[in-house]
C-alpha atoms as a PDB file:
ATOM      1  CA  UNK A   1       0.000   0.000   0.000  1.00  0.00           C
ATOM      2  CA  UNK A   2       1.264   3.792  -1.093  1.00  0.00           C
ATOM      3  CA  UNK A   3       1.685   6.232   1.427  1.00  0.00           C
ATOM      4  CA  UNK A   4       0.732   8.917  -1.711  1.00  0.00           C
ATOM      5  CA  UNK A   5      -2.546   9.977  -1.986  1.00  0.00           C
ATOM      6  CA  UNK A   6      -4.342  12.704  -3.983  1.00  0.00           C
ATOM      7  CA  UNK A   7      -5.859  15.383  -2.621  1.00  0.00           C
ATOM      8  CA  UNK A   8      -8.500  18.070  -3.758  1.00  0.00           C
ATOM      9  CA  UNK A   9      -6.885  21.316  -3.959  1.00  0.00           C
ATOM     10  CA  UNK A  10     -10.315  22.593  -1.775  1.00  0.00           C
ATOM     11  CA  UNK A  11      -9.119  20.077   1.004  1.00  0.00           C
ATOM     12  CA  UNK A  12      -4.972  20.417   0.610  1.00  0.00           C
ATOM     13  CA  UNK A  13      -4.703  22.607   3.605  1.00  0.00           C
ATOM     14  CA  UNK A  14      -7.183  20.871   6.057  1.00  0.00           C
ATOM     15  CA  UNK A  15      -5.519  17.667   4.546  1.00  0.00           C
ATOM     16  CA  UNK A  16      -2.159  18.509   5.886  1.00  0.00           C
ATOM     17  CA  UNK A  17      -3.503  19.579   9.370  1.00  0.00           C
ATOM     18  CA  UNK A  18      -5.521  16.555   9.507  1.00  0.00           C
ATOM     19  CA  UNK A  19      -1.640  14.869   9.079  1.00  0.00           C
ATOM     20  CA  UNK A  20      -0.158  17.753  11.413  1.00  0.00           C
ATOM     21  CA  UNK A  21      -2.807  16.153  14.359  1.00  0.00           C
ATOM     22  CA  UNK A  22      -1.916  12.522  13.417  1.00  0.00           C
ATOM     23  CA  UNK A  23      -0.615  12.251  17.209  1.00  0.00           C
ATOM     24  CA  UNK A  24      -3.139  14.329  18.908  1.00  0.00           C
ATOM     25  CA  UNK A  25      -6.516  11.794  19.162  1.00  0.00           C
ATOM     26  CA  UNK A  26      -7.603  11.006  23.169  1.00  0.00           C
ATOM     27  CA  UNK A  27      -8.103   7.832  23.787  1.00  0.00           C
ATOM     28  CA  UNK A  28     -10.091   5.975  26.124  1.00  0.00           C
ATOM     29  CA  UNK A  29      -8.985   5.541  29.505  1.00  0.00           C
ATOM     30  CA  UNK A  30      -9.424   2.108  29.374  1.00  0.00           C
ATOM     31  CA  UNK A  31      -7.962   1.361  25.423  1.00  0.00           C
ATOM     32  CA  UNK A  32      -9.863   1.057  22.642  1.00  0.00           C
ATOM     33  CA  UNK A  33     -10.130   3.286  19.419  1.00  0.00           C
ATOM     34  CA  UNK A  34      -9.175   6.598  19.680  1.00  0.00           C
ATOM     35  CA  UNK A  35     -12.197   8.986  20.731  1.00  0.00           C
ATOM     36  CA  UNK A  36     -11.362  12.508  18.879  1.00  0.00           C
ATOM     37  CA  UNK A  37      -9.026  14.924  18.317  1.00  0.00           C
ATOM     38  CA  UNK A  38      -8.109  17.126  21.419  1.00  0.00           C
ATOM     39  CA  UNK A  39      -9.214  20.438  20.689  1.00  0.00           C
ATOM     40  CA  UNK A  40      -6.843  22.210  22.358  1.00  0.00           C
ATOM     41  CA  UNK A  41      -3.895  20.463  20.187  1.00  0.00           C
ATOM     42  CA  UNK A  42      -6.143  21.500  16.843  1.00  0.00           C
ATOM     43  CA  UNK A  43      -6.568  24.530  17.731  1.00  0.00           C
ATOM     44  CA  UNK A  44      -2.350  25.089  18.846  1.00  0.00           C
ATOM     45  CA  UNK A  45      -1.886  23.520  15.593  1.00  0.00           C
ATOM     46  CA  UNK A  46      -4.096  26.002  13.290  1.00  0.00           C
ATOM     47  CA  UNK A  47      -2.108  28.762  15.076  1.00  0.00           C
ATOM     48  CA  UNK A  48       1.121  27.399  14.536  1.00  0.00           C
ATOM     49  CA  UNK A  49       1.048  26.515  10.718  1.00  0.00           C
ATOM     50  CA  UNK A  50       0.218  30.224  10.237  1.00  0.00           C
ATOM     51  CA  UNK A  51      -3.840  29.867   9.386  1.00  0.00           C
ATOM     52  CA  UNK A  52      -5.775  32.924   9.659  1.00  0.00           C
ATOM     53  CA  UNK A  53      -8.177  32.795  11.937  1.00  0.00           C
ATOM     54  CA  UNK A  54     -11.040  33.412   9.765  1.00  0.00           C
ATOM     55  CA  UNK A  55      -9.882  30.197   8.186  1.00  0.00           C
ATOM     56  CA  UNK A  56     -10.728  28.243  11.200  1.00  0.00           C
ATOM     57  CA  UNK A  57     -14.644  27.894  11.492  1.00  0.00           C
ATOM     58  CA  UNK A  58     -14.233  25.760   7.668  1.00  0.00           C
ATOM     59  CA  UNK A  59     -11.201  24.111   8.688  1.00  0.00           C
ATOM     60  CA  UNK A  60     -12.532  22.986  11.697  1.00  0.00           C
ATOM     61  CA  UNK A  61     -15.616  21.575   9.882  1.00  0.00           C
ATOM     62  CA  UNK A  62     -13.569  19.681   7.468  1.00  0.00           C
ATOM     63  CA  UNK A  63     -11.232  18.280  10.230  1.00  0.00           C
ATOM     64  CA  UNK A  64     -14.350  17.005  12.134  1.00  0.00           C
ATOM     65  CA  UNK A  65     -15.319  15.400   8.969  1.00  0.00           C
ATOM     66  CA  UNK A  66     -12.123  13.329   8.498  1.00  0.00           C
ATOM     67  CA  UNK A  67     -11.924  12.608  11.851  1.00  0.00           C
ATOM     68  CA  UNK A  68     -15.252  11.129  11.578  1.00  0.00           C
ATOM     69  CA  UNK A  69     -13.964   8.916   8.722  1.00  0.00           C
ATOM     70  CA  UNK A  70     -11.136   7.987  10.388  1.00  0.00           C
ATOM     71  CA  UNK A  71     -13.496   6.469  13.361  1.00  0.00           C
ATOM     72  CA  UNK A  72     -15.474   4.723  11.220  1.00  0.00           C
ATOM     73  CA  UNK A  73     -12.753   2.841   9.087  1.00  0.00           C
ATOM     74  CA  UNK A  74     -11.628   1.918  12.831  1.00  0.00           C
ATOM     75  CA  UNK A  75     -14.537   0.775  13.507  1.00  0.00           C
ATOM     76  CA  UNK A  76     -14.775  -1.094  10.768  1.00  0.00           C
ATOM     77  CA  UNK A  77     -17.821   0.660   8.978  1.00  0.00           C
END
């Protein structure tokens, strides 16, 4: 399996935040799937790859959809 990937130019940036937060999910106390993405870590990240902040209301929307995703392929959906 390829690590490449294409990627809508619409989605490139959230993309590579979505990438940027690959070590940022909470997980359950007990194991198990990961539950989200901390906010706190999404938000630190926006900041520090330079987003305007008027970029993050849509950013945030697409990140919550991938995230999503991401839960479902774990769960096997």
């Amino acid at each position: 399996m390829s690590d490449e990937f294409a990627v809508w130019p619409c989605n490139a940036e959230a993309v590579a935040v979505f990438e940027a937060l690959a070590d940022c999910w909470v997980h359950p106390p007990l194991g198990g799937d990961p539950i989200r993405i901390d906010r706190g870590e999404m938000l630190a990240t926006l900041q520090m790859q330079g987003i305007e902040a008027s970029r993050y209301p849509v950013l945030f929307r697409q990140l919550r959809l991938m995230q999503q995703a991401a839960k479902d392929e774990w769960a096997g959906r």
